[in-house]
PDB file of N, CA and C in Angstrom:
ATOM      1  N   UNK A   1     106.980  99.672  77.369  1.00  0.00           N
ATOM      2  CA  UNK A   1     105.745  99.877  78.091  1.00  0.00           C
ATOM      3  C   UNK A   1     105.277 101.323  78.072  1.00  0.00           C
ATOM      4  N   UNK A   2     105.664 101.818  77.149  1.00  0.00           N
ATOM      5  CA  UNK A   2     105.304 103.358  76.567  1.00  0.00           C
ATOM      6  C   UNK A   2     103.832 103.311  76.187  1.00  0.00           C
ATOM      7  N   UNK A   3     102.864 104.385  76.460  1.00  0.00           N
ATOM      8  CA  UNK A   3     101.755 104.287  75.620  1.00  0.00           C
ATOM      9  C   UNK A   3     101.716 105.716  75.211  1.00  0.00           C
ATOM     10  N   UNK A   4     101.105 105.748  74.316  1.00  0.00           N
ATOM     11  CA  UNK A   4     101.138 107.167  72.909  1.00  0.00           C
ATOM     12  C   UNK A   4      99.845 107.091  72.623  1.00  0.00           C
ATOM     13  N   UNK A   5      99.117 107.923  73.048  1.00  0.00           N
ATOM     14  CA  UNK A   5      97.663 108.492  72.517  1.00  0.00           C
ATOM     15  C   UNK A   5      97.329 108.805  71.088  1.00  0.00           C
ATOM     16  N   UNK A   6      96.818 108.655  70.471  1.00  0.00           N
ATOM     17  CA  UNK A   6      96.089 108.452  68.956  1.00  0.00           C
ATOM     18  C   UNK A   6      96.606 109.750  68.496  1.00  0.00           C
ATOM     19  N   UNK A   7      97.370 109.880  67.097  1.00  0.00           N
ATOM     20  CA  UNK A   7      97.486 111.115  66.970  1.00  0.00           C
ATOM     21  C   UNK A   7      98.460 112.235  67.275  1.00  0.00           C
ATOM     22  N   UNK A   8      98.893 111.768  68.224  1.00  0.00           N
ATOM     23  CA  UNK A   8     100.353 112.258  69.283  1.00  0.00           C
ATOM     24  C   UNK A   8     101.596 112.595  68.430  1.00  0.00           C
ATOM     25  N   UNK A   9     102.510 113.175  68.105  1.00  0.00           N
ATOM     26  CA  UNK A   9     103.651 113.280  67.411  1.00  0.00           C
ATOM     27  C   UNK A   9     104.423 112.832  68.357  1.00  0.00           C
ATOM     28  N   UNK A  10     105.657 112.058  68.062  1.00  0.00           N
ATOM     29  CA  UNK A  10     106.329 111.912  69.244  1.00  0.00           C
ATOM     30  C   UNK A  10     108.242 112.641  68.731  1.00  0.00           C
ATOM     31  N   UNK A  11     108.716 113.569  69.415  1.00  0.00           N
ATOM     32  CA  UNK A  11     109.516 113.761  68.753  1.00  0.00           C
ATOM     33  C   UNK A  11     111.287 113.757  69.867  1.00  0.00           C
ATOM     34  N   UNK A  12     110.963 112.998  70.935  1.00  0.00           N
ATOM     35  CA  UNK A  12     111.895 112.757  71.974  1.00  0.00           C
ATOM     36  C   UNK A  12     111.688 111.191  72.365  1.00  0.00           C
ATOM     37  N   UNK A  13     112.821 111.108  73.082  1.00  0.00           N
ATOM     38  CA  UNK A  13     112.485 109.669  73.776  1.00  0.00           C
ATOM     39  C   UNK A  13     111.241 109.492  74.877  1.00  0.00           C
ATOM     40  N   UNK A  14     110.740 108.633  74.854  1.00  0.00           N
ATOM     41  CA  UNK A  14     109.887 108.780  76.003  1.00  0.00           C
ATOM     42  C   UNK A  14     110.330 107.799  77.016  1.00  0.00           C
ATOM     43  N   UNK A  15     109.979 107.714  78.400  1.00  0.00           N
ATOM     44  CA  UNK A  15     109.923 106.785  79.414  1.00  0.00           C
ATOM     45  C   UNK A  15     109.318 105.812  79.342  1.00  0.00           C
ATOM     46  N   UNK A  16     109.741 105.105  80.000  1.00  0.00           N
ATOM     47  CA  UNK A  16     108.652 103.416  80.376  1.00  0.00           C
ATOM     48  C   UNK A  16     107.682 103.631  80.868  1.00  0.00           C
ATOM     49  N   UNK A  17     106.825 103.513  80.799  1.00  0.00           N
ATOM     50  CA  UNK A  17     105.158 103.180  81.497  1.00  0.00           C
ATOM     51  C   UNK A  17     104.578 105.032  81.480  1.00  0.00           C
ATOM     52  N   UNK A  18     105.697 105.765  80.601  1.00  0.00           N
ATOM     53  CA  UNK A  18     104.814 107.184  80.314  1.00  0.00           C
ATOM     54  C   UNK A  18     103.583 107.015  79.724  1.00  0.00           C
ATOM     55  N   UNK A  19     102.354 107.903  79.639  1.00  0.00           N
ATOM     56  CA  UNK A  19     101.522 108.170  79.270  1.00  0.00           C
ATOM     57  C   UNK A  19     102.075 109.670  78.327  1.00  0.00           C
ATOM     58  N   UNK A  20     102.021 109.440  76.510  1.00  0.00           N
ATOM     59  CA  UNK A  20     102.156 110.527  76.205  1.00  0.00           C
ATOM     60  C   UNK A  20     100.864 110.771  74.994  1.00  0.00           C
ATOM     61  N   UNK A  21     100.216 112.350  74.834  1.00  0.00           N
ATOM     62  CA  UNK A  21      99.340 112.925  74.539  1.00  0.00           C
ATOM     63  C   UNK A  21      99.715 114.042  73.475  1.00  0.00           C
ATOM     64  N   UNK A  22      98.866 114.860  72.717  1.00  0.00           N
ATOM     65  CA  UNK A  22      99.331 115.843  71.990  1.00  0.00           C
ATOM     66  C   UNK A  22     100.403 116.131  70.874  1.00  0.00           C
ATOM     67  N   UNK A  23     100.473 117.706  70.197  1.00  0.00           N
ATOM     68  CA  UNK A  23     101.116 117.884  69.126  1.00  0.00           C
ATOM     69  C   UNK A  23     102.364 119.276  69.855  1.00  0.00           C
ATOM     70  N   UNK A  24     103.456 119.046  70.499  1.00  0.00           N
ATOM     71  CA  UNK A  24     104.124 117.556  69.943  1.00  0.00           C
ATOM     72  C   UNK A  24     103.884 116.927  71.248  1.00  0.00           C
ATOM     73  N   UNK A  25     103.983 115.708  71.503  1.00  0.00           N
ATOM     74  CA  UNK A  25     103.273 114.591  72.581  1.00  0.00           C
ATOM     75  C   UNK A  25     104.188 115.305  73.828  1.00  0.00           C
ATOM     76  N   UNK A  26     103.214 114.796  74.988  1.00  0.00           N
ATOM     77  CA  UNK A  26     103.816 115.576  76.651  1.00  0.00           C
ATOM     78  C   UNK A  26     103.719 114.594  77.027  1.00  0.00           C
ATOM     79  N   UNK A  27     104.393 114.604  77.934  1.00  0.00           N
ATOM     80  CA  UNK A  27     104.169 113.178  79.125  1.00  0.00           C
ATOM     81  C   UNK A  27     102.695 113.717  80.199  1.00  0.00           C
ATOM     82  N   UNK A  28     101.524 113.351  80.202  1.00  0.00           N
ATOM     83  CA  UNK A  28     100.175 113.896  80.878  1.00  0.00           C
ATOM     84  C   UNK A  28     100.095 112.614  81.917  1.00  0.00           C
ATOM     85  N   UNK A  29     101.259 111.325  82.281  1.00  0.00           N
ATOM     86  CA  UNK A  29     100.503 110.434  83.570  1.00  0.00           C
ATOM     87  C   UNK A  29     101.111 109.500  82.883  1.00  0.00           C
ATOM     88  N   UNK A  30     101.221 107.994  83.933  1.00  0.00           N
ATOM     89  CA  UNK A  30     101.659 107.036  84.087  1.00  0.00           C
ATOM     90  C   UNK A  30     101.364 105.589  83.851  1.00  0.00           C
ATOM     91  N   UNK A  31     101.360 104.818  82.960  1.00  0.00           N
ATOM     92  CA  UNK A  31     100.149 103.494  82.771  1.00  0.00           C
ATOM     93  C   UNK A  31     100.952 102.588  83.307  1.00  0.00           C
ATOM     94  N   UNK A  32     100.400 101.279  84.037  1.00  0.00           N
ATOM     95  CA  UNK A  32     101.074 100.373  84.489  1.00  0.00           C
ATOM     96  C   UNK A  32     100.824  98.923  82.536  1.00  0.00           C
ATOM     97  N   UNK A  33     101.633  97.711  83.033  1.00  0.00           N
ATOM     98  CA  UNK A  33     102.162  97.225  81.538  1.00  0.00           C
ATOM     99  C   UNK A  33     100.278  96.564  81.073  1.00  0.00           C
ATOM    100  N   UNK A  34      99.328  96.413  82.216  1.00  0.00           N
ATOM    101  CA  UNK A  34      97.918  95.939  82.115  1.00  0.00           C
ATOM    102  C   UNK A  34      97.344  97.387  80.989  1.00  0.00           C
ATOM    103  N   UNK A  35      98.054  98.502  81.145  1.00  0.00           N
ATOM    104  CA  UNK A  35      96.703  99.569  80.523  1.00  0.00           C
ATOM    105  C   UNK A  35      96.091 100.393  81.322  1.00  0.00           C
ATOM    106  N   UNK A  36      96.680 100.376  83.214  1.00  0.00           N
ATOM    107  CA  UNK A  36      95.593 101.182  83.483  1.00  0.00           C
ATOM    108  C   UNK A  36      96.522 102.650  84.262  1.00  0.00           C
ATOM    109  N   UNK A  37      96.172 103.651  84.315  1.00  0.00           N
ATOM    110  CA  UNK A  37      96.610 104.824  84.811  1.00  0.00           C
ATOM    111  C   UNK A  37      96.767 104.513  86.229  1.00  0.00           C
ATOM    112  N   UNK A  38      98.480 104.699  86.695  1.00  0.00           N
ATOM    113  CA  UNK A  38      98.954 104.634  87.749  1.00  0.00           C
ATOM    114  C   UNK A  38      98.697 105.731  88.815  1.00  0.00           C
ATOM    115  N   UNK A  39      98.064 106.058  90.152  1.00  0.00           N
ATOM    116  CA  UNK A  39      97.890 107.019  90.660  1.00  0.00           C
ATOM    117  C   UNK A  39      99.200 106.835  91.933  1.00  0.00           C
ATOM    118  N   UNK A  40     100.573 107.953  91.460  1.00  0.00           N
ATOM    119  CA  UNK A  40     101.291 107.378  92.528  1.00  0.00           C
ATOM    120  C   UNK A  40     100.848 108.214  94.086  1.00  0.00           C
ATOM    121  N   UNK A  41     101.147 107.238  95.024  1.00  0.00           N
ATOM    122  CA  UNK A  41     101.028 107.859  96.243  1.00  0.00           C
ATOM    123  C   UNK A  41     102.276 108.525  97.133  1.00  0.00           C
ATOM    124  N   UNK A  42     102.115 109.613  97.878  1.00  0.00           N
ATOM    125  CA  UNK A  42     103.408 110.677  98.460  1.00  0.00           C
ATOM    126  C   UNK A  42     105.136 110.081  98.624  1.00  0.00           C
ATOM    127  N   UNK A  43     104.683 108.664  99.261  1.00  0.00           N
ATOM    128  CA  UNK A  43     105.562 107.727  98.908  1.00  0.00           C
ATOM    129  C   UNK A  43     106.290 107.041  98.152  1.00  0.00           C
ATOM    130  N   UNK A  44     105.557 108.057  96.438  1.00  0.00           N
ATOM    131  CA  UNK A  44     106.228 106.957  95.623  1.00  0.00           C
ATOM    132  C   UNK A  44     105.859 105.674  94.994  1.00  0.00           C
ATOM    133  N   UNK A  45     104.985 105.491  95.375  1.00  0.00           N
ATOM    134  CA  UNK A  45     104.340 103.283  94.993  1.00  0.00           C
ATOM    135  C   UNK A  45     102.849 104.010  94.540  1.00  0.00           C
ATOM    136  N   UNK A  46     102.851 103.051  93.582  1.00  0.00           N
ATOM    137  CA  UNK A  46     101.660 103.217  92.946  1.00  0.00           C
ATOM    138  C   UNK A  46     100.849 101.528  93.144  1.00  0.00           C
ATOM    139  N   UNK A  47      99.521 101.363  92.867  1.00  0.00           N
ATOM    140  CA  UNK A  47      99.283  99.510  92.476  1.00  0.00           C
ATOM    141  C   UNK A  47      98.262  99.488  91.189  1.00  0.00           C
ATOM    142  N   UNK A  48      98.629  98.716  90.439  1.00  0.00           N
ATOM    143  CA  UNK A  48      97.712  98.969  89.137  1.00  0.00           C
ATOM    144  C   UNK A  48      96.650  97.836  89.561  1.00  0.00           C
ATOM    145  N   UNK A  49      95.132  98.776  89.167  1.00  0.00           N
ATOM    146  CA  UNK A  49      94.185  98.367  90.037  1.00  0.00           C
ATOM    147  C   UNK A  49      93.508  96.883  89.636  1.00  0.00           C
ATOM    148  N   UNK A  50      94.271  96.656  87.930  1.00  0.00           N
ATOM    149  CA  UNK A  50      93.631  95.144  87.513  1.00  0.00           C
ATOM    150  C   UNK A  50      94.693  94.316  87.851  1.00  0.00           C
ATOM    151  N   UNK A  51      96.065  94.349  87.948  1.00  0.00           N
ATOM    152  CA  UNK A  51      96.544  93.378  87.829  1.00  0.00           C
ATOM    153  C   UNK A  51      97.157  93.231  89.407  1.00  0.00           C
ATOM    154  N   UNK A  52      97.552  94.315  90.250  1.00  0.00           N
ATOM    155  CA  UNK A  52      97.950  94.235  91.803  1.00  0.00           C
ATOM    156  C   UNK A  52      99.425  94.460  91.597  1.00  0.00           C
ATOM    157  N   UNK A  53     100.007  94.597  90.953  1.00  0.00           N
ATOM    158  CA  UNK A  53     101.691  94.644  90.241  1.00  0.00           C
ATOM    159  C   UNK A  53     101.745  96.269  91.190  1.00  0.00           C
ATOM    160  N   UNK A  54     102.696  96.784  91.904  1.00  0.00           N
ATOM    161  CA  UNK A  54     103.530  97.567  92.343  1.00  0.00           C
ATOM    162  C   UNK A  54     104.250  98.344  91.661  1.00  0.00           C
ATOM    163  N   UNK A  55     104.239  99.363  91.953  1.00  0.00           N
ATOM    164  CA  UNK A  55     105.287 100.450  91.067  1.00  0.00           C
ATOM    165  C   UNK A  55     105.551 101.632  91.639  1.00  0.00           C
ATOM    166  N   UNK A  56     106.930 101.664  91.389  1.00  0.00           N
ATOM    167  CA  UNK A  56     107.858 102.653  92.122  1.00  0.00           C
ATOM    168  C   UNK A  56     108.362 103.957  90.934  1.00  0.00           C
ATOM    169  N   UNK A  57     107.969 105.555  91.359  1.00  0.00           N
ATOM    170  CA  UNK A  57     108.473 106.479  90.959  1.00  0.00           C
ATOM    171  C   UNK A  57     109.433 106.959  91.772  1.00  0.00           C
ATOM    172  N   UNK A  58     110.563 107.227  90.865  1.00  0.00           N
ATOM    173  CA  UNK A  58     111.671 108.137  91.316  1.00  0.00           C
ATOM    174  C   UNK A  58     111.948 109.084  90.406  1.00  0.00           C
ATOM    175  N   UNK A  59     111.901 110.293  91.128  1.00  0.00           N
ATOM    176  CA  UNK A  59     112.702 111.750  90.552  1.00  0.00           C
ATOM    177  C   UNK A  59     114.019 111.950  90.475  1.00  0.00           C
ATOM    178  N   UNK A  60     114.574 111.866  89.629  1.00  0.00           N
ATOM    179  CA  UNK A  60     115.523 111.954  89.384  1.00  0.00           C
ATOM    180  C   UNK A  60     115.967 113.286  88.362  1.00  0.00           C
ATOM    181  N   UNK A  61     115.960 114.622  89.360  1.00  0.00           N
ATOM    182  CA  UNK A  61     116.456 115.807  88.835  1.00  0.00           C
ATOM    183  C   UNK A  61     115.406 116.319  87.694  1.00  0.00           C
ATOM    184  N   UNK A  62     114.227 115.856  88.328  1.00  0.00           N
ATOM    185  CA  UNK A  62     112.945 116.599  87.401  1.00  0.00           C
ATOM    186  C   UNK A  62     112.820 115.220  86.193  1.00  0.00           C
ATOM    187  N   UNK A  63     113.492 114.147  86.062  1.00  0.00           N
ATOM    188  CA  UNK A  63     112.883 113.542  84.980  1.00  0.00           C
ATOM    189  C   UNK A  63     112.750 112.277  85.789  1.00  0.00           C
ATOM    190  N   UNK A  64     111.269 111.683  85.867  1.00  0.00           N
ATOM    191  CA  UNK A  64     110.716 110.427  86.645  1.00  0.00           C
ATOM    192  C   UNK A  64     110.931 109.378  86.382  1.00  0.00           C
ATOM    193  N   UNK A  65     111.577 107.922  86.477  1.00  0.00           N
ATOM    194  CA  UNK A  65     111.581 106.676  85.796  1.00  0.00           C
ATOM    195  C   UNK A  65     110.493 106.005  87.057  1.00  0.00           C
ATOM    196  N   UNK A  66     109.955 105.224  86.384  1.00  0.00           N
ATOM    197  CA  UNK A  66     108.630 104.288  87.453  1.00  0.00           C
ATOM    198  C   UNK A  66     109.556 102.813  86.794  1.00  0.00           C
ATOM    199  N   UNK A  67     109.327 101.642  87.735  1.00  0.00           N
ATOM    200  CA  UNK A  67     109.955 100.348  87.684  1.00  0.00           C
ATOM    201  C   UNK A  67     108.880  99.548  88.399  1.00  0.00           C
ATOM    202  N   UNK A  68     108.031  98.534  87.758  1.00  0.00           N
ATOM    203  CA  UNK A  68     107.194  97.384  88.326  1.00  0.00           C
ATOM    204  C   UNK A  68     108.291  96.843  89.341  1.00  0.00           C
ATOM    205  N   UNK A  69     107.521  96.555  90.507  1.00  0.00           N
ATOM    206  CA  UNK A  69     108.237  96.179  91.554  1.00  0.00           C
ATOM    207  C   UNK A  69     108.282  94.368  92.140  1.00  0.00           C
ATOM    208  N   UNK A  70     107.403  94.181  91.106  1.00  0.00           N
ATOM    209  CA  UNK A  70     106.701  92.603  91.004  1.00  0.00           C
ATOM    210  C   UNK A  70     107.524  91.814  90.246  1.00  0.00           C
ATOM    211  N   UNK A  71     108.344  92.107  88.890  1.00  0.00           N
ATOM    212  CA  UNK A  71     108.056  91.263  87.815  1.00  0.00           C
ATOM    213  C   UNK A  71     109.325  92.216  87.275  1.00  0.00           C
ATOM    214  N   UNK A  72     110.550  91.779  87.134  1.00  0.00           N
ATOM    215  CA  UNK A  72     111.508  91.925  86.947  1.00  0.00           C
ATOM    216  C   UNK A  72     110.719  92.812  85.098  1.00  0.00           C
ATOM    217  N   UNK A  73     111.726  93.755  84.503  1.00  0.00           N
ATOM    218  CA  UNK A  73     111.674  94.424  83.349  1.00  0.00           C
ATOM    219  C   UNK A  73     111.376  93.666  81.947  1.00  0.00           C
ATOM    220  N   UNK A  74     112.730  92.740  81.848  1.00  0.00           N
ATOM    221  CA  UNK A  74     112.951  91.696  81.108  1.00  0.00           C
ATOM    222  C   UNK A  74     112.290  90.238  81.532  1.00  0.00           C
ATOM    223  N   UNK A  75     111.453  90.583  82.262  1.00  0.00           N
ATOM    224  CA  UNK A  75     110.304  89.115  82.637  1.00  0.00           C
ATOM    225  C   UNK A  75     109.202  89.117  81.714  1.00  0.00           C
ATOM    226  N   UNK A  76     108.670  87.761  81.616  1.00  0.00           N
ATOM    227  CA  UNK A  76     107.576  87.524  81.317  1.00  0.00           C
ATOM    228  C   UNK A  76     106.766  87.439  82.017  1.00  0.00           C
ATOM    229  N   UNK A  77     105.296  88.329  81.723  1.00  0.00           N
ATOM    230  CA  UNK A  77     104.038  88.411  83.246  1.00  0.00           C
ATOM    231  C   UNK A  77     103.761  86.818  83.460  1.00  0.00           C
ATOM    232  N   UNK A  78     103.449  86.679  84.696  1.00  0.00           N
ATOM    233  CA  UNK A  78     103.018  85.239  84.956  1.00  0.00           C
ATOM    234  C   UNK A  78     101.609  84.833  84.601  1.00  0.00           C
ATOM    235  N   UNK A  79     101.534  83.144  83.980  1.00  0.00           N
ATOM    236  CA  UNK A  79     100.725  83.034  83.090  1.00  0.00           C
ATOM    237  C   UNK A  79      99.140  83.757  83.263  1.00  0.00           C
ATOM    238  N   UNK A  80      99.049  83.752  84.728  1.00  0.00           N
ATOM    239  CA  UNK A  80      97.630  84.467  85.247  1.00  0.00           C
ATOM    240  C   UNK A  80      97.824  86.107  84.895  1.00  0.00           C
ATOM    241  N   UNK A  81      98.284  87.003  84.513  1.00  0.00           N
ATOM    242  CA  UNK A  81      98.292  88.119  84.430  1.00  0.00           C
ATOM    243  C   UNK A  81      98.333  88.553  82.685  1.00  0.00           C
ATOM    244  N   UNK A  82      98.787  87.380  81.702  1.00  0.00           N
ATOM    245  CA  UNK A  82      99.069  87.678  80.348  1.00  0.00           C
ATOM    246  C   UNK A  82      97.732  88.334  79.901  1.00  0.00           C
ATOM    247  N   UNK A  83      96.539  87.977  80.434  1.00  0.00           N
ATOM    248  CA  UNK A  83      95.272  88.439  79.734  1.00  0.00           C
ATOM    249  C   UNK A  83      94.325  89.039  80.601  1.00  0.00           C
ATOM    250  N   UNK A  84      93.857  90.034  80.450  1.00  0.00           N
ATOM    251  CA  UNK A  84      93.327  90.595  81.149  1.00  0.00           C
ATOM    252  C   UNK A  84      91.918  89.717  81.699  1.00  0.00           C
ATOM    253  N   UNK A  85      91.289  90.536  82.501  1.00  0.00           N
ATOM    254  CA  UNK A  85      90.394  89.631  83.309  1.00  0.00           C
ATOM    255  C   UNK A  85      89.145  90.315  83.486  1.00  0.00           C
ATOM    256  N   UNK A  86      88.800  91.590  82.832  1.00  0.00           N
ATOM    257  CA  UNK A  86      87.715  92.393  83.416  1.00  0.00           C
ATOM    258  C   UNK A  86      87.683  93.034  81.518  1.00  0.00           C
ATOM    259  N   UNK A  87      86.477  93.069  81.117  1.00  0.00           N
ATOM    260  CA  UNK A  87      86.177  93.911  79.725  1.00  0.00           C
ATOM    261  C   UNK A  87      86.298  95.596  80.221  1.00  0.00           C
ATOM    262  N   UNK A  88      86.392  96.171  79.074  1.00  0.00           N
ATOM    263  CA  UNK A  88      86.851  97.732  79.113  1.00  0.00           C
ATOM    264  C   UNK A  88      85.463  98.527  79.797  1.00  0.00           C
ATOM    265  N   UNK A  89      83.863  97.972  79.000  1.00  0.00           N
ATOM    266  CA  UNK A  89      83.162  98.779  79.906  1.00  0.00           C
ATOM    267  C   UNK A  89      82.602  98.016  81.532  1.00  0.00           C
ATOM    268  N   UNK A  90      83.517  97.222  82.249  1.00  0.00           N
ATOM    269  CA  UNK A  90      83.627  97.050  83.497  1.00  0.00           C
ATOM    270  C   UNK A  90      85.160  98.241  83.916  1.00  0.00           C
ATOM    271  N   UNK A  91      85.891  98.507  83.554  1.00  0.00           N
ATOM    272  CA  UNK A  91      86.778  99.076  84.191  1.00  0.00           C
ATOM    273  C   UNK A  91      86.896 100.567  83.387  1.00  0.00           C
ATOM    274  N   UNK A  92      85.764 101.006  83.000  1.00  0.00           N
ATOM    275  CA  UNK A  92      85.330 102.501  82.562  1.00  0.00           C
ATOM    276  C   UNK A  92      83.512 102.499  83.149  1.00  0.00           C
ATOM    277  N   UNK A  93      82.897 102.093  83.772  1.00  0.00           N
ATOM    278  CA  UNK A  93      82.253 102.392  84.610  1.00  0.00           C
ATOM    279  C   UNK A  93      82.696 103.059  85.906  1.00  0.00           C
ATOM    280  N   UNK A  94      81.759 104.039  86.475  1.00  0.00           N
ATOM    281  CA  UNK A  94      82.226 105.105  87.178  1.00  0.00           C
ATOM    282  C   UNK A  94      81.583 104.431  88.013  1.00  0.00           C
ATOM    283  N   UNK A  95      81.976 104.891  89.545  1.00  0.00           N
ATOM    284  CA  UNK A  95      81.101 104.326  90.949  1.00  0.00           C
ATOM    285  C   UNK A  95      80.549 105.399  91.145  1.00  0.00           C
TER     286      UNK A  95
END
């Protein structure tokens, strides 16, 4: 559940649900497994805003692992969540 921006070199392991960017790629933010940028809150829990799925960051000595809190790792999303539900310019429109 890694995503890698167009172009990106990647020359380390990356995390689950990292967002990585650039030459050589950084970790710049968090995507939940739908596609959309996780905003975590002070607490830790994030909610990805298309699908409602939960997610937990932990620091662990400066390096972060995030874990869906819904839907076990090795699960399959449930059949209502496999496809998205909203087109890209509904959820890239600005309010």
């Amino acid at each position: 559940y890694a995503f890698i921006a167009a172009g990106a070199v990647v020359t380390k392991d990356v995390p689950d649900y990292a967002l990585m960017s650039g030459v050589p790629a950084k970790q710049t933010g968090w995507m939940s497994r739908h596609g959309q940028k996780l905003e975590f809150a002070d607490d830790g829990t994030a909610v990805c805003p298309e699908s409602k799925f939960k997610y937990s960051l932990v620091d662990s000595g400066g390096v972060g692992t995030v874990r869906c809190l819904d839907v076990g790792e090795d699960e399959q999303l449930p059949a209502e969540h496999r496809v998205g539900t909203k087109s890209y310019r509904q959820w890239s429109k600005k309010d």
